[in-house]
C-alpha atoms as a PDB file:
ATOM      1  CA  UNK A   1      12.059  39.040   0.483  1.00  0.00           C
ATOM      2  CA  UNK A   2      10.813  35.693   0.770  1.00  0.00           C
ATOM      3  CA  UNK A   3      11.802  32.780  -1.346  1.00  0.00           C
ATOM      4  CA  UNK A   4       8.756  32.561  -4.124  1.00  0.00           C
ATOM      5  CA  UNK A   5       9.505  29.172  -6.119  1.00  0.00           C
ATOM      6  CA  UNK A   6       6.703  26.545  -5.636  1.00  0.00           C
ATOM      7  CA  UNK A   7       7.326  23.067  -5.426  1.00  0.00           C
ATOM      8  CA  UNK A   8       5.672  21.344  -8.672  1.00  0.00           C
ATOM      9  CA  UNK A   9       3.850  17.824  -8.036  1.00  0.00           C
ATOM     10  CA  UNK A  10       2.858  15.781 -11.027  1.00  0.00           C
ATOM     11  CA  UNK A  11       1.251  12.677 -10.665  1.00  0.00           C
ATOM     12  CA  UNK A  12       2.391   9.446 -12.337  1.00  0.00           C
ATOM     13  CA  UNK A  13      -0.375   6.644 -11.654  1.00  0.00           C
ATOM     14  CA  UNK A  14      -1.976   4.812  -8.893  1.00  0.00           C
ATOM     15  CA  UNK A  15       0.998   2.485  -7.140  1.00  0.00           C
ATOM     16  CA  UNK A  16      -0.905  -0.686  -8.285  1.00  0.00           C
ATOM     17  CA  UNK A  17      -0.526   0.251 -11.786  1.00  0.00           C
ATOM     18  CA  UNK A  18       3.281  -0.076 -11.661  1.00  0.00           C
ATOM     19  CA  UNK A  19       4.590  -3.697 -10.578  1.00  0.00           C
ATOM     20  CA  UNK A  20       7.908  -4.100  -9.032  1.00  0.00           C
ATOM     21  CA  UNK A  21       9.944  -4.351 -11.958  1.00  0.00           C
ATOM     22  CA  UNK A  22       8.604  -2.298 -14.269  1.00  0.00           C
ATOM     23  CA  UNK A  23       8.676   1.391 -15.367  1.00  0.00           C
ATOM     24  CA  UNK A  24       6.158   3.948 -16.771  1.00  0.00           C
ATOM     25  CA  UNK A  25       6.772   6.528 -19.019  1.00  0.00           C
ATOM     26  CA  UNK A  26       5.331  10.084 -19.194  1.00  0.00           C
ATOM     27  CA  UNK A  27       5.632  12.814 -21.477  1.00  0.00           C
ATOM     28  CA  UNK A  28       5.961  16.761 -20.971  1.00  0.00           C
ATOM     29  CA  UNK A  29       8.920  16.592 -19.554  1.00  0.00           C
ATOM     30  CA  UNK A  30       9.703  12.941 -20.884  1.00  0.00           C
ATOM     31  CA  UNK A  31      10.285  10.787 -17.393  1.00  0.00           C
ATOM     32  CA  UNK A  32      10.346   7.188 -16.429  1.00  0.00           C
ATOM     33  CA  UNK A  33       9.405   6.072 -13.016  1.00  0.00           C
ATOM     34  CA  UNK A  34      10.414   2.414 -12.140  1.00  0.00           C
ATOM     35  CA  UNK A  35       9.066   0.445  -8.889  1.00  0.00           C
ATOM     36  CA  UNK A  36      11.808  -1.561  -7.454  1.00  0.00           C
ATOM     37  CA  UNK A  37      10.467  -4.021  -5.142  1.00  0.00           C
ATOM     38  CA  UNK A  38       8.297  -1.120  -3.448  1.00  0.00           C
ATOM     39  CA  UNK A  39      10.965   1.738  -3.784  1.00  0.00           C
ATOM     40  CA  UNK A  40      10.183   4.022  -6.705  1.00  0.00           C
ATOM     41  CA  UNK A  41      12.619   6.303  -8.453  1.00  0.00           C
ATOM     42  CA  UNK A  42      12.362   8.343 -11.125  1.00  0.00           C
ATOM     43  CA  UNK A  43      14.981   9.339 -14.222  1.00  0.00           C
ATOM     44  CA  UNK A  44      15.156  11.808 -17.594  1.00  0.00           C
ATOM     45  CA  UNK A  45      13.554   9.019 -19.968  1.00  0.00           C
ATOM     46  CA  UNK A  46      16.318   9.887 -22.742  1.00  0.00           C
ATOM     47  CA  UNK A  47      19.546   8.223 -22.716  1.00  0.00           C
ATOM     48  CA  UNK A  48      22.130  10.555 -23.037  1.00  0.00           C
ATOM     49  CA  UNK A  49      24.400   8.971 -25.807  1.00  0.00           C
ATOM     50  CA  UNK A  50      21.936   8.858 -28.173  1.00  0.00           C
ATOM     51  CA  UNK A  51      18.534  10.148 -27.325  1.00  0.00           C
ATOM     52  CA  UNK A  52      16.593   6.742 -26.579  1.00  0.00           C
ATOM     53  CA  UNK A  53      14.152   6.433 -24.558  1.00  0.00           C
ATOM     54  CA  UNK A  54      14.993   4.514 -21.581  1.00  0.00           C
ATOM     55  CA  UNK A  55      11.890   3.193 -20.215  1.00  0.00           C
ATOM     56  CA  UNK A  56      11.632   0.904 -23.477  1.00  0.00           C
ATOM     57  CA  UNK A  57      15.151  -0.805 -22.632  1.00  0.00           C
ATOM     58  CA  UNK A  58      15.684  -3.667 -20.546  1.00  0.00           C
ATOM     59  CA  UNK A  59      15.580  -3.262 -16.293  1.00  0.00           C
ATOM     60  CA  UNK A  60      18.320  -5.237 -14.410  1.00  0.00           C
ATOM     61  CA  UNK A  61      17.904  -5.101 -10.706  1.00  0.00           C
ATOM     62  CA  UNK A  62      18.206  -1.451 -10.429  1.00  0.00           C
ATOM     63  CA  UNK A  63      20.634  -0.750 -13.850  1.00  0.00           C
ATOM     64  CA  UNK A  64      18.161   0.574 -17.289  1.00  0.00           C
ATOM     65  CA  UNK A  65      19.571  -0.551 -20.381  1.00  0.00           C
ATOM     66  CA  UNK A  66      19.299   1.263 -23.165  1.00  0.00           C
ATOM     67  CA  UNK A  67      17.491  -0.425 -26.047  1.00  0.00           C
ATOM     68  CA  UNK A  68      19.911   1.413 -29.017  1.00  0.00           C
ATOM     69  CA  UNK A  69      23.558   1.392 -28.523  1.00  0.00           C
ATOM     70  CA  UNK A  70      22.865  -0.980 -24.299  1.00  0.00           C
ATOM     71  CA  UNK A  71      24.719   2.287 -22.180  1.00  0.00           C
ATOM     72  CA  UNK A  72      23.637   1.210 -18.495  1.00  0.00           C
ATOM     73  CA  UNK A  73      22.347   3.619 -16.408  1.00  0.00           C
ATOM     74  CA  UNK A  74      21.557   3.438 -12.188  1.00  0.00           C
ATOM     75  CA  UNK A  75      17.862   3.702 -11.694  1.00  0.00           C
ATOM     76  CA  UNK A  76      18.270   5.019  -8.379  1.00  0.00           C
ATOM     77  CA  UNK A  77      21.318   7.566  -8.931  1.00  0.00           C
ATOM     78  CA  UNK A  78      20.578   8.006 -12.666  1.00  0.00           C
ATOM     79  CA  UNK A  79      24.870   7.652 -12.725  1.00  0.00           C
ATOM     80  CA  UNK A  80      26.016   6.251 -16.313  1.00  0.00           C
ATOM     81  CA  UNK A  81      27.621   3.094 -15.363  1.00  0.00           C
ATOM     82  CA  UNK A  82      28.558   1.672 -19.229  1.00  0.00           C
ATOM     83  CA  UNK A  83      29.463   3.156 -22.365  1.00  0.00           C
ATOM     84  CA  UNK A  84      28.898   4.821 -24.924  1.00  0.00           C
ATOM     85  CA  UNK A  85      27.149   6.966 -22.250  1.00  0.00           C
ATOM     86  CA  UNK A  86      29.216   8.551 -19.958  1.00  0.00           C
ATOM     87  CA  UNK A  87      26.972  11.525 -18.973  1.00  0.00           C
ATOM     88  CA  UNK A  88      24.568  11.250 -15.933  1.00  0.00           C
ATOM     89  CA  UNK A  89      20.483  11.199 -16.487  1.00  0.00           C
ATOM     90  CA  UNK A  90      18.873  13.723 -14.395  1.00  0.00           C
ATOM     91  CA  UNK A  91      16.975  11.838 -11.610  1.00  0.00           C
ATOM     92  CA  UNK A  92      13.783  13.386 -10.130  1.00  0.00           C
ATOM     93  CA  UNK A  93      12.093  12.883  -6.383  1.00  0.00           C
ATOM     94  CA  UNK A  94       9.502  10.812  -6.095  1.00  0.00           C
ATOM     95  CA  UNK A  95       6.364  11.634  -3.650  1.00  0.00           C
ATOM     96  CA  UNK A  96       3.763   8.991  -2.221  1.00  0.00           C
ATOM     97  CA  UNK A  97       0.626  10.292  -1.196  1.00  0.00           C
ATOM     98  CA  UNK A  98      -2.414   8.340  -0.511  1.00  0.00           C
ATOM     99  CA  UNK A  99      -2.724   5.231  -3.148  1.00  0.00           C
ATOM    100  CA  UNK A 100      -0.710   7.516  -5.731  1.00  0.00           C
ATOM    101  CA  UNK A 101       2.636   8.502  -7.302  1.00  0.00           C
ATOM    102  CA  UNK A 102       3.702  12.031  -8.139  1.00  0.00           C
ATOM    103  CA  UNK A 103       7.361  13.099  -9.128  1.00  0.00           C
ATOM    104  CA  UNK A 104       8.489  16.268  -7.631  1.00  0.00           C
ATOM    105  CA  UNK A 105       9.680  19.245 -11.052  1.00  0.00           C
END
């Protein structure tokens, strides 16, 4: 029997609508997506110390901190780096197609 799970795309935004340096959050499930001079990446939007969303914090080169309690996180690994956090963020792949983002669920 064949393998029957379907890759999910959801698209973000155009890839003008997110300057290097910034992030955009979506909801359902809650993900940010950052642009890093070109590079995008994508992370769980909650911090996992204390449930903040990420996205709102401040981006350092590639390390999200997080606005409540400043845990660090690696945009591109979604790796902890600081406390109070010391679990992981799920990261997510990101897809380019055409003049759009998706993130692959």
């Amino acid at each position: 029997m064949a393998n029957s799970w379907v890759m999910a795309l959801r698209r973000v935004c155009k890839k003008a609508e997110l300057p290097s340096g910034n992030s955009v959050h979506i909801d359902d499930p809650e993900i940010a997506v950052f642009n890093l001079d070109g590079k995008f990446f994508a992370i769980a939007d909650v911090c996992t110390h204390d449930q903040a969303r990420l996205s709102d914090g401040e981006l350092a080169g590639d390390t999200i901190i997080c606005p409540w309690h400043g845990a660090c996180f690696s945009v591109r690994t979604g790796e902890a780096l600081s406390p109070p956090a010391v679990e992981a963020v799920e990261t997510f792949p990101v897809v380019l197609k055409e003049d759009y983002i998706y993130i692959e669920l």
